[in-house]
N, C-alpha and C. Protein backbone atom coordinates (compact mmCIF):
# COMPACT_ATOMS: atom_id res chain seq x y z
N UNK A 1 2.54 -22.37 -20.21
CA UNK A 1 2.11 -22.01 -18.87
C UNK A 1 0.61 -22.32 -18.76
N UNK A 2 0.36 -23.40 -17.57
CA UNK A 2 -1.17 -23.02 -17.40
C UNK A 2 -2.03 -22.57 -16.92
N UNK A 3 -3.58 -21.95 -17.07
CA UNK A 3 -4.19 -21.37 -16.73
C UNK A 3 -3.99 -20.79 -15.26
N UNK A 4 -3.67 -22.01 -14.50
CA UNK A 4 -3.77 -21.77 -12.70
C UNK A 4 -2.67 -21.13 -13.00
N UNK A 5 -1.24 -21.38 -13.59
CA UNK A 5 -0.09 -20.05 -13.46
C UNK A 5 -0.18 -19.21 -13.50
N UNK A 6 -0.97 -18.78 -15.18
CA UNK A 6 -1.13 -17.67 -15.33
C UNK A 6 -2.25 -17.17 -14.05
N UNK A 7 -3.37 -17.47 -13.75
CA UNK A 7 -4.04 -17.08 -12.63
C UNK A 7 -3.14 -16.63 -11.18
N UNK A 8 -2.15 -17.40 -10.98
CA UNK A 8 -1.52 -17.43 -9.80
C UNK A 8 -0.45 -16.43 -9.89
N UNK A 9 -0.13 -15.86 -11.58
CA UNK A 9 0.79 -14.30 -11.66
C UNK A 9 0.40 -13.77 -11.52
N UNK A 10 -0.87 -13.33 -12.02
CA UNK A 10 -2.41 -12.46 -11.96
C UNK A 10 -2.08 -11.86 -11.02
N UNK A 11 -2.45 -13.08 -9.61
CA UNK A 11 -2.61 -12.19 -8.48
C UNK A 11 -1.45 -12.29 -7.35
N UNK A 12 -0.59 -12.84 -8.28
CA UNK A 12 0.87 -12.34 -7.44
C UNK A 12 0.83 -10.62 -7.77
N UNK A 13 1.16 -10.77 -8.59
CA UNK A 13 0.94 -8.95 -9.21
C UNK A 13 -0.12 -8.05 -8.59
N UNK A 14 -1.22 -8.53 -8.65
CA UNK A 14 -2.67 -7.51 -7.97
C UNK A 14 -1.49 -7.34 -6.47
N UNK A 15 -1.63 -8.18 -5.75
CA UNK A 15 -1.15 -8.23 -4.22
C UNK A 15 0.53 -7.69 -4.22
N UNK A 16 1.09 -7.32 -5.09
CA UNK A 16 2.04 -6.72 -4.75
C UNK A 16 1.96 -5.31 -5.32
N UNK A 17 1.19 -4.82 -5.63
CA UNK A 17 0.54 -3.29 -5.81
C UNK A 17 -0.57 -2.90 -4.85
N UNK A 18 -0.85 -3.63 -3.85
CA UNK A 18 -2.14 -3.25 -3.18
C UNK A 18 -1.89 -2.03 -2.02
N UNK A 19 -1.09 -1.85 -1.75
CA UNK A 19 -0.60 -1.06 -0.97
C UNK A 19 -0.50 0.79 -1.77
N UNK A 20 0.19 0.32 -3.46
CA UNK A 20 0.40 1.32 -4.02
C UNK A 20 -1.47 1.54 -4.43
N UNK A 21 -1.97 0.95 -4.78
CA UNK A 21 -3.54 0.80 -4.77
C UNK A 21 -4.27 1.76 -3.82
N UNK A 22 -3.84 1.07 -2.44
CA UNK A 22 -4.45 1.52 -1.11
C UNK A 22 -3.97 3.18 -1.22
N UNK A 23 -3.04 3.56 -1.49
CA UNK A 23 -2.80 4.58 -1.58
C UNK A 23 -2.97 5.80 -2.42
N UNK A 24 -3.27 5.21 -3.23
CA UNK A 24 -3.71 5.89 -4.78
C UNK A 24 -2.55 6.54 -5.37
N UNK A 25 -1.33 5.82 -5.65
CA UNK A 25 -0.13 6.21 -5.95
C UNK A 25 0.00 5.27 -7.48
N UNK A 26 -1.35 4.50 -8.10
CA UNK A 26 -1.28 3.96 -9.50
C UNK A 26 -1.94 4.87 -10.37
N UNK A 27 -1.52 4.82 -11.67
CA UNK A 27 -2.36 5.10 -12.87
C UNK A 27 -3.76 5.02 -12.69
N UNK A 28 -4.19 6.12 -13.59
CA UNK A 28 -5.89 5.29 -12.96
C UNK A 28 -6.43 3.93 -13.84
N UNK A 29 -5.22 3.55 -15.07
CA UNK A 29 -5.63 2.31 -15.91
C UNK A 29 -5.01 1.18 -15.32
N UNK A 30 -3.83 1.49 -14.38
CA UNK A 30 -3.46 0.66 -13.29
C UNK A 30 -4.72 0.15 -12.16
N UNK A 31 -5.21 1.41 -11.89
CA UNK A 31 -5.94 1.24 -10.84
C UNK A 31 -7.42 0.23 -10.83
N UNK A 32 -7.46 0.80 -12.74
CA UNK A 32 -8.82 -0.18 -13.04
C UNK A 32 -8.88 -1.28 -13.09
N UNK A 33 -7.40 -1.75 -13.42
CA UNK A 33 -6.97 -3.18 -13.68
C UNK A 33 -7.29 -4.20 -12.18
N UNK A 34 -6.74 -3.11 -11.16
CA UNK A 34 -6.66 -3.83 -9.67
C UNK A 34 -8.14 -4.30 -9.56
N UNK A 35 -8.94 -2.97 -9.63
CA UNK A 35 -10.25 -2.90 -9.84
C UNK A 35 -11.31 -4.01 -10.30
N UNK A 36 -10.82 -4.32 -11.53
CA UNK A 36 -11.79 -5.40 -12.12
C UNK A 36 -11.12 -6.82 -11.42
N UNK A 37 -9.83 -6.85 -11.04
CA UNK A 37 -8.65 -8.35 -10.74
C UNK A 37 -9.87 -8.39 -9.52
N UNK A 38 -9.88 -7.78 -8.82
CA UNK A 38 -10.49 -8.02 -6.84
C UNK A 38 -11.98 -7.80 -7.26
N UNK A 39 -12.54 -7.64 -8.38
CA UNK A 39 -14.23 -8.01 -8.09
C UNK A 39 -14.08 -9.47 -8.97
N UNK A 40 -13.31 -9.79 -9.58
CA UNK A 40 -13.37 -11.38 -10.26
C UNK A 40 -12.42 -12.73 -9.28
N UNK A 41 -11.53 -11.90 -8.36
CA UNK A 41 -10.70 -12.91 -7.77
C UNK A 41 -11.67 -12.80 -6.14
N UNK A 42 -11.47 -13.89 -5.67
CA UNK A 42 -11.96 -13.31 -3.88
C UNK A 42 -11.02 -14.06 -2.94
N UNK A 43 -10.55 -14.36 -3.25
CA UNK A 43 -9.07 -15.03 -2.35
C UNK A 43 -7.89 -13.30 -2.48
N UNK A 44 -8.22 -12.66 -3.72
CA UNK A 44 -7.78 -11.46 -4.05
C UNK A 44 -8.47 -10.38 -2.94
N UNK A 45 -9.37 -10.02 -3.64
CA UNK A 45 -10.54 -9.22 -2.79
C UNK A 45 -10.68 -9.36 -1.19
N UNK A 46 -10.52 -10.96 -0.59
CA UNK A 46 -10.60 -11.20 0.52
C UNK A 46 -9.21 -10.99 1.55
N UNK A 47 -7.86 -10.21 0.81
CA UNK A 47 -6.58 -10.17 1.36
C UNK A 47 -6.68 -8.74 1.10
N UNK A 48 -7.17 -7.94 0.34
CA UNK A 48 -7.89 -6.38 -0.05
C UNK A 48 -8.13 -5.70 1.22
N UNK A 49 -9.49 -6.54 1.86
CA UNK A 49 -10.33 -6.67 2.77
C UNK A 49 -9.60 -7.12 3.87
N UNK A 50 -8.35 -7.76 4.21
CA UNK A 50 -7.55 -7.65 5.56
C UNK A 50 -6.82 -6.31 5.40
N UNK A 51 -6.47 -5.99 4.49
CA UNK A 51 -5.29 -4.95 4.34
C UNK A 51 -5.77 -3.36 5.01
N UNK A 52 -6.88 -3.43 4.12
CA UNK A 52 -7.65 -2.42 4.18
C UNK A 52 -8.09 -2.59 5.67
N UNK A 53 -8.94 -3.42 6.89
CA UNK A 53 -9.35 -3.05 7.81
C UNK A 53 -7.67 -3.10 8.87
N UNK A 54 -6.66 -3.71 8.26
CA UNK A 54 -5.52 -3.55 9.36
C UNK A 54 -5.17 -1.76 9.37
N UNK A 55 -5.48 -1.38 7.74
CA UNK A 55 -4.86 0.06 7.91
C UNK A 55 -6.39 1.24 8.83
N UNK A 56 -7.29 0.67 8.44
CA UNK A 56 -7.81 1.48 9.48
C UNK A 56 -7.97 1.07 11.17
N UNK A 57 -7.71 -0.23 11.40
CA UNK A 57 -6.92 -0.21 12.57
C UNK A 57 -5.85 0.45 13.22
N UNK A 58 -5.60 0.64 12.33
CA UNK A 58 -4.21 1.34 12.71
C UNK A 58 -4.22 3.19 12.93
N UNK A 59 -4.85 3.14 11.91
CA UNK A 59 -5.06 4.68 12.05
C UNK A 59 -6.26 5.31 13.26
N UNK A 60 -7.20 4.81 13.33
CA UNK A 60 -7.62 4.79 14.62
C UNK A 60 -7.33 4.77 15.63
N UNK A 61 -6.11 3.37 15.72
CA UNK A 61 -5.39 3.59 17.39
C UNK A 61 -4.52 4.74 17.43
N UNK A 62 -3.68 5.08 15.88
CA UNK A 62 -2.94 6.03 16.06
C UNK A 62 -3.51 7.65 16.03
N UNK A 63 -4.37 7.69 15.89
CA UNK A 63 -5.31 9.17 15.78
C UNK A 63 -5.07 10.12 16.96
N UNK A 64 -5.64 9.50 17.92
CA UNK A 64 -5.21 10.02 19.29
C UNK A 64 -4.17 10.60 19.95
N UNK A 65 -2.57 10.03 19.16
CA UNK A 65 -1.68 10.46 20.09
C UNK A 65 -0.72 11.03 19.25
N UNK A 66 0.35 12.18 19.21
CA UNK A 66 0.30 12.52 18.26
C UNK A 66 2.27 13.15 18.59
N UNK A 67 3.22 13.02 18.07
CA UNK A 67 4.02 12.75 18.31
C UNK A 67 4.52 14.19 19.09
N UNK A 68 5.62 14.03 19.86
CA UNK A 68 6.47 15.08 20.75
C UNK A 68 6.65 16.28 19.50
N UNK A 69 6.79 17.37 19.61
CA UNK A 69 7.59 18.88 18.54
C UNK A 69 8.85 17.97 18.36
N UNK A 70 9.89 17.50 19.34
CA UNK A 70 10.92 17.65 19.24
C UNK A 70 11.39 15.94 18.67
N UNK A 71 10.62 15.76 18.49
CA UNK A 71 10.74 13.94 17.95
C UNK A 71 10.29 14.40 16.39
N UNK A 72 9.50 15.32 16.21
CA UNK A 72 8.99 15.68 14.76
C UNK A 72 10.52 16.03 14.04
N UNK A 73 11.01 17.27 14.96
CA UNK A 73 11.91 17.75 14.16
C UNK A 73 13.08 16.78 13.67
N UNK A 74 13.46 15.88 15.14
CA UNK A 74 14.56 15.11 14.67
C UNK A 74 14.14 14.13 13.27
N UNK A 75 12.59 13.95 13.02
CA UNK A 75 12.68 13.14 12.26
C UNK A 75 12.52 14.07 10.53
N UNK A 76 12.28 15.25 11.10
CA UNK A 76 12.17 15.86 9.48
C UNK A 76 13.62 16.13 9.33
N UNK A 77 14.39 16.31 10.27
CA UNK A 77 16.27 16.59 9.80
C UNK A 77 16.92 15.01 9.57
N UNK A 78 16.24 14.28 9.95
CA UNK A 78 16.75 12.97 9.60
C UNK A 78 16.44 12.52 8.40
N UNK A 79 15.28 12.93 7.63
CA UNK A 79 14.68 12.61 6.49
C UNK A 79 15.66 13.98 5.41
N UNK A 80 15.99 14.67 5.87
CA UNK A 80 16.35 15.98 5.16
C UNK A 80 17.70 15.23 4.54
N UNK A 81 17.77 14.83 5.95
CA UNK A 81 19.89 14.31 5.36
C UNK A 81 20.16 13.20 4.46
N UNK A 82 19.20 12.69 4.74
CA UNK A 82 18.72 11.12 3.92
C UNK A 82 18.44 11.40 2.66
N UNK A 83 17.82 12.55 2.14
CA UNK A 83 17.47 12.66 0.78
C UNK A 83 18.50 13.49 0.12
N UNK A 84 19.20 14.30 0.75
CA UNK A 84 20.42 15.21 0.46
C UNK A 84 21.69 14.31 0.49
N UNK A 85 21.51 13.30 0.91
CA UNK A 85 22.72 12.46 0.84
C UNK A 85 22.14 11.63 -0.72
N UNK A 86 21.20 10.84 -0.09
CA UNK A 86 20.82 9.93 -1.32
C UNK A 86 21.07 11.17 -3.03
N UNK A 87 20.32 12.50 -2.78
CA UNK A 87 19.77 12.75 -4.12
C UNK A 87 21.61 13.43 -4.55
N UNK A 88 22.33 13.59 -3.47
CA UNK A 88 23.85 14.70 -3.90
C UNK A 88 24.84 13.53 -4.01
């Protein structure tokens, strides 16, 4: 395998954890790894840097409005049945 492959698994891998990253749902030796990958890659770092300003786009527009009581509930009994089905 050469270098550019291995480079090009690298950051297949970084970019398919960035989300679990963004979230802080990795190891923190996971996390360091992402860490050092996006200050040495910038084609890495620079897809980091969309991700990251789409999610605070997002949360900004969504800040403001904030869902119905009765749209909450249907969705916490919908999630209830979903995991009671999945976990029984």
């Amino acid at each position: 395998m050469s270098e550019s492959e291995l480079n090009r698994d690298e950051c297949s891998h970084v970019l398919e954890q960035v989300y679990e990253f963004h979230d802080h749902e990795l190891s923190e030796a996971e996390a360091e790894d992402i860490r050092a990958h996006l200050m040495a890659c910038e084609p890495c770092l620079d897809r980091y840097d969309v991700e990251q300003a789409m999610r605070e786009l997002i949360r900004r527009s969504c800040a403001a409005e904030r869902a119905s009581e009765s749209l909450r509930m249907r969705v916490k009994a919908t999630f209830t049945r979903t995991v009671i089905v999945t976990e029984g």
